[in-house]
N, C-alpha and C. Protein backbone atom coordinates (compact mmCIF):
# COMPACT_ATOMS: atom_id res chain seq x y z
N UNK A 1 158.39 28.84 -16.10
CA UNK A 1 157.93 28.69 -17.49
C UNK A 1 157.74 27.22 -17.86
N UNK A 2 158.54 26.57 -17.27
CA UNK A 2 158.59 25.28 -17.68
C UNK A 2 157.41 24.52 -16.97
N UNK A 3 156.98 24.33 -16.02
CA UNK A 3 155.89 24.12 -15.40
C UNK A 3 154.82 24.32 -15.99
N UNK A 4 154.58 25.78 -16.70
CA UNK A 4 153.51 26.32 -17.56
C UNK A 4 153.04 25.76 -18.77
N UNK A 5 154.22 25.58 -19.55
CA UNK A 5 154.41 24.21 -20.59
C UNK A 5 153.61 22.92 -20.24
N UNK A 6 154.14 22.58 -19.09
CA UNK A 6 153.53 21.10 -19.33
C UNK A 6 151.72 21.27 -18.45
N UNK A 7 151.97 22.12 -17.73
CA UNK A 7 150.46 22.43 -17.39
C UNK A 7 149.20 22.82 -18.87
N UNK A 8 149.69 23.23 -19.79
CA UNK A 8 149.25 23.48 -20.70
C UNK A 8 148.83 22.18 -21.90
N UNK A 9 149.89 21.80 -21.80
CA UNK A 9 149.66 19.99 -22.11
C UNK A 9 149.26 19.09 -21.97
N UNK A 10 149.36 19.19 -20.29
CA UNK A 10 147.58 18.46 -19.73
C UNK A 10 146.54 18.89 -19.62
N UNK A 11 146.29 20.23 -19.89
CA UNK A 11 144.96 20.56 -20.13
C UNK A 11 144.46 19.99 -21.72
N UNK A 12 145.43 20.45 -22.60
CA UNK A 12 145.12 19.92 -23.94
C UNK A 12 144.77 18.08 -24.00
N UNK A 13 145.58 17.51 -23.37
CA UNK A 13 145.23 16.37 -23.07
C UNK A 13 144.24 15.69 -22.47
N UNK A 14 143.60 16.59 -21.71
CA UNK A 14 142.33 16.30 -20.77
C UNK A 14 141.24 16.77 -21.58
N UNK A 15 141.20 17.67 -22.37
CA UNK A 15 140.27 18.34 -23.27
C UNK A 15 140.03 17.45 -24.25
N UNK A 16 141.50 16.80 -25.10
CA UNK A 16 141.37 15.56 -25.95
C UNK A 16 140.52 14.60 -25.30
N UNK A 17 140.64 14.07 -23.98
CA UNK A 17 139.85 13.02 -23.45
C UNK A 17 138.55 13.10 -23.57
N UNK A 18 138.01 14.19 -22.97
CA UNK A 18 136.98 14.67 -23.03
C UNK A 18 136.11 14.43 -24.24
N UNK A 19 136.90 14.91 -25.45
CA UNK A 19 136.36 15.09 -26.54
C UNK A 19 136.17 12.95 -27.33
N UNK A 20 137.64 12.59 -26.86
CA UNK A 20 137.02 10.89 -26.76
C UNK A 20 136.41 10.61 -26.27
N UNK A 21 135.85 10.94 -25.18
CA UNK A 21 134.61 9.98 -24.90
C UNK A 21 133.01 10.30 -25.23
N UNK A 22 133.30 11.28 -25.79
CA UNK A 22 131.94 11.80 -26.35
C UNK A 22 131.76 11.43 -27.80
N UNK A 23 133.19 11.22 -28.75
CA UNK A 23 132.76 10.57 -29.76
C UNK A 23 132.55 9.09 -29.70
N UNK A 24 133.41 8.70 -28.97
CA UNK A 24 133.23 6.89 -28.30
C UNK A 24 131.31 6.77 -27.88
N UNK A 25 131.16 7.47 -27.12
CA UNK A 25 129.97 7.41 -26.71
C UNK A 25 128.94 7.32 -28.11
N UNK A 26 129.01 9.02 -28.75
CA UNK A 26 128.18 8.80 -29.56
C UNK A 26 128.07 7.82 -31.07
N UNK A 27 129.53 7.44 -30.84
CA UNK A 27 129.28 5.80 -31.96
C UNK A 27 129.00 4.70 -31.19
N UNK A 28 128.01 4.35 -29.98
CA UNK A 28 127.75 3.24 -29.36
C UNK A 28 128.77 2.31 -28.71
N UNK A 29 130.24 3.03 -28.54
CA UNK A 29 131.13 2.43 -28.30
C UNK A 29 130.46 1.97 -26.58
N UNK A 30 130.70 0.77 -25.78
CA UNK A 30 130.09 0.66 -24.60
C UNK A 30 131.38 0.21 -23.46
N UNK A 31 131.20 1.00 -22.81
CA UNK A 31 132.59 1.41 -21.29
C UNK A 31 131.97 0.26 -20.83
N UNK A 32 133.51 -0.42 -20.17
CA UNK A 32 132.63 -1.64 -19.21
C UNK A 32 132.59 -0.67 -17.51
N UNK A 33 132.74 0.06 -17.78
CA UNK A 33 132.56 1.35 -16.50
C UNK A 33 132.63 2.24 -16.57
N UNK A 34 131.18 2.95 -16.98
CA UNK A 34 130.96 4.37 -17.08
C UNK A 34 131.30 5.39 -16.11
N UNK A 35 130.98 4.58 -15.65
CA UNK A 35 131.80 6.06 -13.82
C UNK A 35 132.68 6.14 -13.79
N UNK A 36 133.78 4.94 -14.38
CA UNK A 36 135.37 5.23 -14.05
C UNK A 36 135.83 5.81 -15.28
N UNK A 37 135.34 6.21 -16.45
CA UNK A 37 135.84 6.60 -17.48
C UNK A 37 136.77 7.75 -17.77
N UNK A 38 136.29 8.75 -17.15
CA UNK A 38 137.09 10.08 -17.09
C UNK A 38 136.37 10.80 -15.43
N UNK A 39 136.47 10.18 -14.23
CA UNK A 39 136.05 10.53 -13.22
C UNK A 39 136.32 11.61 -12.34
N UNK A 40 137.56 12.16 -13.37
CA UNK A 40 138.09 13.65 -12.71
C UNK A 40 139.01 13.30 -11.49
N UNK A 41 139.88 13.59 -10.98
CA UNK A 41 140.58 13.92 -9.46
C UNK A 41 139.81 13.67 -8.31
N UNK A 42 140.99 12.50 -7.41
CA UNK A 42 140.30 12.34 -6.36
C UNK A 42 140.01 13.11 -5.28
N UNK A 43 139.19 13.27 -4.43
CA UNK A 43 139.12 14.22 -3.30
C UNK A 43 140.32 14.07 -1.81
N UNK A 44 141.44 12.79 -2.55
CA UNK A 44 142.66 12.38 -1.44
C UNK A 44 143.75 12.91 -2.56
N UNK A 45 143.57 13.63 -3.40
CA UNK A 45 144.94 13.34 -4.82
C UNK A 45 145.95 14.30 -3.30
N UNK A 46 145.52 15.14 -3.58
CA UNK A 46 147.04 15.77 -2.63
C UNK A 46 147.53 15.14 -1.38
N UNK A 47 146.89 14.88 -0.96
CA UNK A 47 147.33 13.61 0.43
C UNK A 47 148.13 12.67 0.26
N UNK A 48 147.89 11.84 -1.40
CA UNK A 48 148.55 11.00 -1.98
C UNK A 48 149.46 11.19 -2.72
N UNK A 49 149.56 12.59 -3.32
CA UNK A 49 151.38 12.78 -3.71
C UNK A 49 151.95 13.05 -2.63
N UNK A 50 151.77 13.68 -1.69
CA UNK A 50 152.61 14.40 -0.77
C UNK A 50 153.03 12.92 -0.11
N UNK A 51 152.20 11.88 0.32
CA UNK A 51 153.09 10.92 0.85
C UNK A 51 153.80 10.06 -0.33
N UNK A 52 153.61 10.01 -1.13
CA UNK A 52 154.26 9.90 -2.61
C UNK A 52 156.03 10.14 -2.23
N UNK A 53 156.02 11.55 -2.50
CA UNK A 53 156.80 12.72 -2.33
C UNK A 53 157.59 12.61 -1.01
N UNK A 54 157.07 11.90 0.11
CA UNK A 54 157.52 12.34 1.35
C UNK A 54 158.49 10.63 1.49
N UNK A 55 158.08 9.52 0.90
CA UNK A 55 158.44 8.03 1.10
C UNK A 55 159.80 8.03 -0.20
N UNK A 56 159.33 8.64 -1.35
CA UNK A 56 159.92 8.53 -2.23
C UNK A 56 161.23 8.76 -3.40
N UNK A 57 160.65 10.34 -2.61
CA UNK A 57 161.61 11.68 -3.14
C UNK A 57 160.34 12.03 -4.40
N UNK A 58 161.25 12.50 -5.57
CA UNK A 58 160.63 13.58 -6.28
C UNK A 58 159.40 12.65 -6.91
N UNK A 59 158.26 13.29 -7.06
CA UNK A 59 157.25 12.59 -8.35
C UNK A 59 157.94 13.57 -9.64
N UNK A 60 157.51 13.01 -10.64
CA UNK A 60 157.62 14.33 -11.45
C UNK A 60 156.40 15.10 -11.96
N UNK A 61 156.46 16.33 -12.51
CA UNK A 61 155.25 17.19 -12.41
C UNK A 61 154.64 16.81 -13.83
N UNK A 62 155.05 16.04 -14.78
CA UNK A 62 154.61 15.76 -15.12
C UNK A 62 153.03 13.97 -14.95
N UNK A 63 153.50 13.97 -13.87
CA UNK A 63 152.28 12.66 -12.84
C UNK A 63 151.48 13.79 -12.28
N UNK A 64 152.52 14.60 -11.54
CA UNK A 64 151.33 15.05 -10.17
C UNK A 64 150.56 16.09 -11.28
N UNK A 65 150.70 16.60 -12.09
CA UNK A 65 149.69 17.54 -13.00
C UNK A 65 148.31 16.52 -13.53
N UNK A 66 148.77 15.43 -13.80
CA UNK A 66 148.28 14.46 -14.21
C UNK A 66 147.31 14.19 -13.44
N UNK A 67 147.85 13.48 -12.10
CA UNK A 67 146.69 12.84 -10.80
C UNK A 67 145.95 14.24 -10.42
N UNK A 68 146.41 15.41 -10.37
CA UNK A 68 145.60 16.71 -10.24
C UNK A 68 144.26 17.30 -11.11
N UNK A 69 144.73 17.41 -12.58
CA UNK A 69 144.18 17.86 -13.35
C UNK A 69 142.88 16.60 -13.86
N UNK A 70 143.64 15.38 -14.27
CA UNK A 70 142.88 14.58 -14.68
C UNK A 70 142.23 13.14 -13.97
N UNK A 71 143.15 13.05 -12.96
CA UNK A 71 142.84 12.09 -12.01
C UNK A 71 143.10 10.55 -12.58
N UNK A 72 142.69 9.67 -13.53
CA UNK A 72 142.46 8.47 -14.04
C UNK A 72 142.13 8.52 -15.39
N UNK A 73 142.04 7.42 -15.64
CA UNK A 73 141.18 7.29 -16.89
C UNK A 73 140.82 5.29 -17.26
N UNK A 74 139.66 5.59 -18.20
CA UNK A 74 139.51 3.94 -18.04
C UNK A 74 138.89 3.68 -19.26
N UNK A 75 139.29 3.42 -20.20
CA UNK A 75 138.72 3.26 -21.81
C UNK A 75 138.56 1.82 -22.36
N UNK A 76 138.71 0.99 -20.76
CA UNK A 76 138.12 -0.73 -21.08
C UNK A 76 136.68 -0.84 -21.65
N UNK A 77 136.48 -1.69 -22.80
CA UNK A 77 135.15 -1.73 -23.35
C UNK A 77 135.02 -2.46 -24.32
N UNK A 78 134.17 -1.80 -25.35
CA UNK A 78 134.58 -3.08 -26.69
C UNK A 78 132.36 -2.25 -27.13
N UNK A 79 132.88 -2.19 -28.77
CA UNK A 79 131.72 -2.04 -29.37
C UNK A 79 131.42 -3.24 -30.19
N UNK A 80 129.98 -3.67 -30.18
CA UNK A 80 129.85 -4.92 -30.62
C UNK A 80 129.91 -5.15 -32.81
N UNK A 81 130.23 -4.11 -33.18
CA UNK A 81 130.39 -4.18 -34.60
C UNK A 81 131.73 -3.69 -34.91
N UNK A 82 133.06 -3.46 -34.34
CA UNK A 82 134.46 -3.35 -34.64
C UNK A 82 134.70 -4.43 -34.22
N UNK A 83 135.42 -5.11 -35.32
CA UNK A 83 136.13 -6.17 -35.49
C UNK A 83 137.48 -6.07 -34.51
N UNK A 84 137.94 -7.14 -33.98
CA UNK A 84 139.44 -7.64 -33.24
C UNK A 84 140.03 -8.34 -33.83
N UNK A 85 141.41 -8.29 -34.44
CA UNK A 85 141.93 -9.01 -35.18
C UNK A 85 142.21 -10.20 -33.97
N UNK A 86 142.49 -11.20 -34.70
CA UNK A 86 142.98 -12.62 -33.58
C UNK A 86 144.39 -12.35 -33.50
N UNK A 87 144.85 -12.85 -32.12
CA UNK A 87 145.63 -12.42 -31.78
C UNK A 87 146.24 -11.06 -31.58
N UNK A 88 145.76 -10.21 -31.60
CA UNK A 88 145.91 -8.71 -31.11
C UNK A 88 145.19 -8.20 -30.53
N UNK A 89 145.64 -7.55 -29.95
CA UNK A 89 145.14 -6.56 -28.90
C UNK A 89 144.92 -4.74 -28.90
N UNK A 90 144.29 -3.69 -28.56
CA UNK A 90 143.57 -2.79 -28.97
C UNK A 90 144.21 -2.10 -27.91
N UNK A 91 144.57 -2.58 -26.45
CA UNK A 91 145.29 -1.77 -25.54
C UNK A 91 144.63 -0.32 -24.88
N UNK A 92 143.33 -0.48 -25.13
CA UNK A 92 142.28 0.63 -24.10
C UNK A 92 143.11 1.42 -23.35
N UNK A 93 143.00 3.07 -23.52
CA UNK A 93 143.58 3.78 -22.76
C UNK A 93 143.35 3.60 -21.35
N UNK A 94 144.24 3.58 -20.25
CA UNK A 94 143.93 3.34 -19.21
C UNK A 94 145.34 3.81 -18.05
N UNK A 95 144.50 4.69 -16.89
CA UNK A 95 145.77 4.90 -15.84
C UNK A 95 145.21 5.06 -14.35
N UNK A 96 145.68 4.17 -13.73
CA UNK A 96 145.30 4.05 -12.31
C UNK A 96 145.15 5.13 -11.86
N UNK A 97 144.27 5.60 -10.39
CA UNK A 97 143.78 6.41 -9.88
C UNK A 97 145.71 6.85 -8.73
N UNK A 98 145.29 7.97 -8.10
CA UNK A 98 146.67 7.55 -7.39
C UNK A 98 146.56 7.05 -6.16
N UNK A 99 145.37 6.68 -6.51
CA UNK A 99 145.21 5.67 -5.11
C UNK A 99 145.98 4.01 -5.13
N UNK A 100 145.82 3.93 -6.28
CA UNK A 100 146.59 2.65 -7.01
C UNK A 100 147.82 2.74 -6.77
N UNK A 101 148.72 3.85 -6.82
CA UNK A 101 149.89 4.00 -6.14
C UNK A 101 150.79 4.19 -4.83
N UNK A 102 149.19 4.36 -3.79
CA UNK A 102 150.03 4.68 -2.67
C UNK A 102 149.39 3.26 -2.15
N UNK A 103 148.32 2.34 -2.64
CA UNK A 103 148.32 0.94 -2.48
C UNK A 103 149.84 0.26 -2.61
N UNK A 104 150.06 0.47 -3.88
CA UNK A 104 151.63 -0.08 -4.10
C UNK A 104 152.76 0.42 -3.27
N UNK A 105 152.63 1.44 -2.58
CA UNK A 105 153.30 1.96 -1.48
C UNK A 105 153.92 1.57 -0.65
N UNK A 106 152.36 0.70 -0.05
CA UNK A 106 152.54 0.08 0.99
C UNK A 106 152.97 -1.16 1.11
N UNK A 107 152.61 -1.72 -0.06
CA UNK A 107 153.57 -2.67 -0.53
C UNK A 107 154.85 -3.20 -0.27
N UNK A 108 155.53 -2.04 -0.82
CA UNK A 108 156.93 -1.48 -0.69
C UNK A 108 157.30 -1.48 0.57
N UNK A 109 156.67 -0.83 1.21
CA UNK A 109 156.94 -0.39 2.46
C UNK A 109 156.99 -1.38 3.84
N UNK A 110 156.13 -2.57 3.27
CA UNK A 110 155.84 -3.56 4.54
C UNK A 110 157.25 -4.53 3.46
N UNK A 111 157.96 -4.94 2.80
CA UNK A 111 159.31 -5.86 2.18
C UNK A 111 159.41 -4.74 1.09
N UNK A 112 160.21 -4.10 2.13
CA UNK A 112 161.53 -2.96 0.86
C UNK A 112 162.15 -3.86 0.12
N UNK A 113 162.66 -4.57 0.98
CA UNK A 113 164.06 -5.44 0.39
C UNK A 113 163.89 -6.38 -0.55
N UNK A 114 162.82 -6.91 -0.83
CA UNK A 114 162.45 -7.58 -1.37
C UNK A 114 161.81 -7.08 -2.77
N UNK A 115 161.30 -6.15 -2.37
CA UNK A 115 160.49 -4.98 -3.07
C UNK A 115 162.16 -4.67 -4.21
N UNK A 116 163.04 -3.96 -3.70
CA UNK A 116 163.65 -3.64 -4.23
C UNK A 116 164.47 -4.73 -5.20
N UNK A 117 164.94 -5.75 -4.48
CA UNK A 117 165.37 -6.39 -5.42
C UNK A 117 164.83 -7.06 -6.18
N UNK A 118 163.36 -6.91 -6.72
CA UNK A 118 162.48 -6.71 -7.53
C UNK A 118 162.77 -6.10 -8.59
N UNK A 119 162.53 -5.21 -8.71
CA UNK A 119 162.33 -3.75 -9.52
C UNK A 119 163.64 -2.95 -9.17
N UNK A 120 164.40 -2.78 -8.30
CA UNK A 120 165.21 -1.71 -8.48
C UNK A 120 164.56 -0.36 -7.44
N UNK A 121 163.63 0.02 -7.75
CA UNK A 121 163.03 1.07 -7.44
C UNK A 121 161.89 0.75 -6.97
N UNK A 122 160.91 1.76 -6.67
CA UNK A 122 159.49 2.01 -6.32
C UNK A 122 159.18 2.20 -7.95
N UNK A 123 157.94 1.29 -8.12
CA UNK A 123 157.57 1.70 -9.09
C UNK A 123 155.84 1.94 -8.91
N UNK A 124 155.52 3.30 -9.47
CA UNK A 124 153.66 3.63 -9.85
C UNK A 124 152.79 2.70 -10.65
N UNK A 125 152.48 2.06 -10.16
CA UNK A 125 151.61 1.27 -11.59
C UNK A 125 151.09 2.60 -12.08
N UNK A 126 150.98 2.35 -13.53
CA UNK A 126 150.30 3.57 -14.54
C UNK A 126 149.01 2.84 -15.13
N UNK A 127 149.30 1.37 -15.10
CA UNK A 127 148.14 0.56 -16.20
C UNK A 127 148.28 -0.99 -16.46
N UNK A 128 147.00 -1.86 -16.13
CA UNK A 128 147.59 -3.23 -17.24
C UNK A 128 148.12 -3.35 -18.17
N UNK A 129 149.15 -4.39 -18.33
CA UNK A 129 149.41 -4.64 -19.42
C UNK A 129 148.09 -4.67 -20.58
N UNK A 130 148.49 -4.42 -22.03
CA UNK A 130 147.59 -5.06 -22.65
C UNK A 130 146.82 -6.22 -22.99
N UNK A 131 147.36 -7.30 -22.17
CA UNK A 131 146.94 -8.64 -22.11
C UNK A 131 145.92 -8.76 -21.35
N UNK A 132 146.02 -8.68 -19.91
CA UNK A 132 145.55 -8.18 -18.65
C UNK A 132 144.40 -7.44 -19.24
N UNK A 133 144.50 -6.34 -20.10
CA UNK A 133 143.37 -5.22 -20.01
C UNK A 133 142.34 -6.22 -21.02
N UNK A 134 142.94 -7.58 -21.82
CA UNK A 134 142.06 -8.45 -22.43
C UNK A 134 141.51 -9.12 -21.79
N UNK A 135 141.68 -9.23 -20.18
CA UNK A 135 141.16 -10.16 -19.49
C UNK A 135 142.19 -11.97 -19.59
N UNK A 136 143.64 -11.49 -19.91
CA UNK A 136 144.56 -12.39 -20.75
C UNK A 136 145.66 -12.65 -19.98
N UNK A 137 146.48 -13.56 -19.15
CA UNK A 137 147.90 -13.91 -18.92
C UNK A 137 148.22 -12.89 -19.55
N UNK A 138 149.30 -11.90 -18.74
CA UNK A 138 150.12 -10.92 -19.36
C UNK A 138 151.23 -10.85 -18.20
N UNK A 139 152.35 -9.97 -18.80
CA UNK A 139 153.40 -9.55 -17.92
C UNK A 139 153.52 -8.43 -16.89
N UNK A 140 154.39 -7.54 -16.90
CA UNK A 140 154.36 -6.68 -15.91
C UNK A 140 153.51 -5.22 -16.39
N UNK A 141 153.01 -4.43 -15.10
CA UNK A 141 151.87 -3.75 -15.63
C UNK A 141 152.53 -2.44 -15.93
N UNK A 142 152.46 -1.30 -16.49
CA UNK A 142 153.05 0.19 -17.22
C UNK A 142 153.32 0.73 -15.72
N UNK A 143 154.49 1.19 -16.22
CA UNK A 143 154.64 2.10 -14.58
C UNK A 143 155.66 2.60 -14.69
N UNK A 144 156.16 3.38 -13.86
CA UNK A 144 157.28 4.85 -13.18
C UNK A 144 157.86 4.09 -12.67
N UNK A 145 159.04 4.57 -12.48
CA UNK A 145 159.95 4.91 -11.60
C UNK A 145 160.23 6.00 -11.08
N UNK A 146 160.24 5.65 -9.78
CA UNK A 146 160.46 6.96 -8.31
C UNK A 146 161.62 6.99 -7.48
N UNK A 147 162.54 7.80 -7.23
CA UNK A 147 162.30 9.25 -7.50
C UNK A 147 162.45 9.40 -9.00
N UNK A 148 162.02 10.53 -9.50
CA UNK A 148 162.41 11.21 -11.07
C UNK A 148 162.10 12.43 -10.89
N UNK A 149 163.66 12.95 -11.55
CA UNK A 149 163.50 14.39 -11.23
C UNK A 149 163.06 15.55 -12.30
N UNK A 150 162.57 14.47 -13.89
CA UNK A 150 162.33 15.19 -15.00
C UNK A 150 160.81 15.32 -15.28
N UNK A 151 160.75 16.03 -15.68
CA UNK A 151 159.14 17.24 -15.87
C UNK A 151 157.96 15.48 -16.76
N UNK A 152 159.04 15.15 -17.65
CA UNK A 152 157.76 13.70 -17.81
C UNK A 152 158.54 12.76 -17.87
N UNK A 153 158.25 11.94 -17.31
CA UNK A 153 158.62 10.80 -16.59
C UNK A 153 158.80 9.75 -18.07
N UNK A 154 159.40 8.55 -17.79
CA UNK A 154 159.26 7.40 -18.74
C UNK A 154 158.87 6.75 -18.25
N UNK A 155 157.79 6.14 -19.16
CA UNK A 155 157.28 5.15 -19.06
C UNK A 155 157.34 3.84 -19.36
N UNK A 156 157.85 2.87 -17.69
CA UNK A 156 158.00 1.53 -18.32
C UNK A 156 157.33 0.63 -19.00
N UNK A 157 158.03 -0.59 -19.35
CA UNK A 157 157.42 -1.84 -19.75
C UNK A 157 156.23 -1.78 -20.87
N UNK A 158 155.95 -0.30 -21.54
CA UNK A 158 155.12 -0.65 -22.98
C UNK A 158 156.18 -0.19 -24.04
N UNK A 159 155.65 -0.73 -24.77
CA UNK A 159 156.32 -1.17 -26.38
C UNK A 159 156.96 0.16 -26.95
N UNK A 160 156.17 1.30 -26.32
CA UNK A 160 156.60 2.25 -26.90
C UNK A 160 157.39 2.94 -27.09
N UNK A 161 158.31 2.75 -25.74
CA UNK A 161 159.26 3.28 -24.79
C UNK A 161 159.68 4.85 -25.15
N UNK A 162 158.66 5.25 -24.77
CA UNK A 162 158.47 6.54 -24.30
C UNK A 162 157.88 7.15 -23.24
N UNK A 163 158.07 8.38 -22.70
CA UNK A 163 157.56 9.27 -21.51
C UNK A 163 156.18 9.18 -21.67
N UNK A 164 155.62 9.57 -20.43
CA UNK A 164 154.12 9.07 -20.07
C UNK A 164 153.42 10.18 -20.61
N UNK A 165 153.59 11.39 -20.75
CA UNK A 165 152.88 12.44 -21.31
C UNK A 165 152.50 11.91 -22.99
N UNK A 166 153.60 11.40 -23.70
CA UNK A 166 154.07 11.38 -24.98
C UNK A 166 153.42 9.70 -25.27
N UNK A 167 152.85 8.80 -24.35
CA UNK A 167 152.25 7.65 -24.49
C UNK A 167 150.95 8.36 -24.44
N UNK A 168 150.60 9.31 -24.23
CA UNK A 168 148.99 9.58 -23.67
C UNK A 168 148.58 10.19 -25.16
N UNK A 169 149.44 11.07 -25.67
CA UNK A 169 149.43 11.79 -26.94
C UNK A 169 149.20 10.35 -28.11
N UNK A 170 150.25 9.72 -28.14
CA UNK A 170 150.09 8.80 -28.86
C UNK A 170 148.55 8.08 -29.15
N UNK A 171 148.43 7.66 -27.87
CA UNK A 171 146.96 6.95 -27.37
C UNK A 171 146.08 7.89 -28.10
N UNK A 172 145.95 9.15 -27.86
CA UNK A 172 145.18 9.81 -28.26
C UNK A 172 145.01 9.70 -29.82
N UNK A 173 145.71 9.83 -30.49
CA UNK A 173 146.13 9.92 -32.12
C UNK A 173 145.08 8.70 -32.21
N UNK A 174 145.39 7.46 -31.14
CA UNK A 174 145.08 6.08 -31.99
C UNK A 174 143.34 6.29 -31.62
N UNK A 175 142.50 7.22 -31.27
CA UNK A 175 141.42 7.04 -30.81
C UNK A 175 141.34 6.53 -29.70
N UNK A 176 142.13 6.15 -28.83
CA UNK A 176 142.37 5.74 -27.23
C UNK A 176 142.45 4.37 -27.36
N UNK A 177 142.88 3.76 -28.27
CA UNK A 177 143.51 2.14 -28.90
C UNK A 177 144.68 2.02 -28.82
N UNK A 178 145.87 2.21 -28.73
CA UNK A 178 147.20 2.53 -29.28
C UNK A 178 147.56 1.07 -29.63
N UNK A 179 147.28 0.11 -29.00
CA UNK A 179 147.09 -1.66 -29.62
C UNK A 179 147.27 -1.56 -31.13
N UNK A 180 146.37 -0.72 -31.79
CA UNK A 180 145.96 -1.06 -33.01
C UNK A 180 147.40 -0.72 -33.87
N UNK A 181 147.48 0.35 -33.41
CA UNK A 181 148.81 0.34 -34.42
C UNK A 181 149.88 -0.69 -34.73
N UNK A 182 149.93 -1.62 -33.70
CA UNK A 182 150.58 -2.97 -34.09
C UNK A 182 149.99 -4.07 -34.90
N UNK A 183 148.90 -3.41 -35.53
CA UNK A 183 148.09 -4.98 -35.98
C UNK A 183 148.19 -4.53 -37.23
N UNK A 184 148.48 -5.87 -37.99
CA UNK A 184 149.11 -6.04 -39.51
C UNK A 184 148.33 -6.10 -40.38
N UNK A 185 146.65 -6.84 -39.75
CA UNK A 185 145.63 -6.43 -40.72
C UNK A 185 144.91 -5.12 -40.16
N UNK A 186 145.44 -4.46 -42.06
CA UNK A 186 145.08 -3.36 -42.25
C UNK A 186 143.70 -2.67 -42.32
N UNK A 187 142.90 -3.95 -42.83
CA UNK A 187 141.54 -3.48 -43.37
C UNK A 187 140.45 -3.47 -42.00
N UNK A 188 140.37 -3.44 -41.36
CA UNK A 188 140.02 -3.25 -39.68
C UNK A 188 139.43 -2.06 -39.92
N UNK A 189 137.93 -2.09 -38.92
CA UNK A 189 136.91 -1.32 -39.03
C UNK A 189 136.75 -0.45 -37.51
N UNK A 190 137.55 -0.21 -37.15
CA UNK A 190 137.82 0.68 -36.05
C UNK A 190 137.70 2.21 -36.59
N UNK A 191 136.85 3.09 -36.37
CA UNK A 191 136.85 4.39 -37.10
C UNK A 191 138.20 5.33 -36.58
N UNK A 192 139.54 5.10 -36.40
CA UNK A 192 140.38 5.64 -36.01
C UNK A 192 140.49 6.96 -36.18
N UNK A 193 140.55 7.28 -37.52
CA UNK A 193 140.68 8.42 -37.97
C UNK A 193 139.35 9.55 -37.84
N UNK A 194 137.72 9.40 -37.85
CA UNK A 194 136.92 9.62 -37.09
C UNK A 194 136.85 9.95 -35.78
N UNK A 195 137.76 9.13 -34.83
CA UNK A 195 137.92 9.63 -33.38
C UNK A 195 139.00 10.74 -33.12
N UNK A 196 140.11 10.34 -33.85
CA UNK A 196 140.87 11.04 -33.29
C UNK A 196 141.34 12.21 -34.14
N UNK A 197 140.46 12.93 -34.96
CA UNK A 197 140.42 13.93 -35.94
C UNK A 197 140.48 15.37 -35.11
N UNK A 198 141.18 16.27 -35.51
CA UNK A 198 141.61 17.18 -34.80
C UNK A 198 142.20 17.07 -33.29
N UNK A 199 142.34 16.27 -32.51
CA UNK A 199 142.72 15.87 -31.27
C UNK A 199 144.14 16.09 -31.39
């Protein structure tokens, strides 16, 4: 049952996407990569949890539903009539392919030790920082920790500090900005509420 739950959640979630990028689209919003935007599941995704899974211990099913169902996502861009406040950042929805993770893998794998006393763990990149996704000096990039044995995972190092299912929801609310909600000027012409209406 529990499985069913969160399978149901990423479909709703993937359906939300869906439905962002078609309103993004049809307000002239412009992807700096249309192909990578919502590109669907790779044709290696199961190859790449299972060695995931096999180096790591558990993914949780809340990722592998994720790299299955939805594969990536990439909401870097910028429309040329929404304003950017200075100094803030907008934080474009965005989550590595899981190819991005078994890159980091190997990583790991050629200085564990080093690796580890790093981080502690194996960690998934999930995403640039928001700095980074400005093209900006930033810190460490969103990511997992592996093994995890709970249905959604937490998600490190963003502001939000919450589980990765429950950052995606969020994102969603913000029109696929979640940046914005930190910015103090209010009067900002981002159609937020337009995008993310019924979602």
């Amino acid at each position: 049952m529990l499985v069913t739950l969160i399978e149901t959640r990423i479909d709703k979630i993937r359906a939300s996407l869906v439905q962002l990028k078609q309103r993004l689209d049809a307000l002239g919003y412009e992807f700096q990569e249309s192909e990578a935007v919502l590109p669907g599941p790779s044709d290696t995704v199961d190859d790449g949890l299972a060695r995931l899974d096999e180096v790591t211990g558990l993914v949780p099913p809340g990722l592998t539903l994720f790299y299955q169902r939805i594969g990536s996502i990439n909401f870097l861009g910028h429309h040329p009539e929404w304003e950017e406040q200075d100094g803030a950042y907008t934080d474009p929805l965005f989550v590595y392919p899981v190819s991005e993770a078994i890159n980091e893998l190997e990583q790991f794998l050629d200085d564990r030790e080093r690796y580890l006393d790093a981080f502690g763990t194996f960690r998934v990149p999930i995403a640039p920082d928001c700095y980074h996704k400005a093209d900006v000096s930033g810190g460490m990039w969103y990511n997992i920790s592996l093994p995890d044995s709970t249905e959604d995972p937490r998600l490190l190092d963003e502001w939000h500090e919450t589980t990765f299912l429950n950052y995606l929801e969020i994102a969603i609310r913000w029109g696929g900005f979640p940046g914005i909600e930190r910015w103090k000027y209010q009067g900002h012409n981002w159609p937020i509420n337009e995008l993310a209406a019924g979602l």
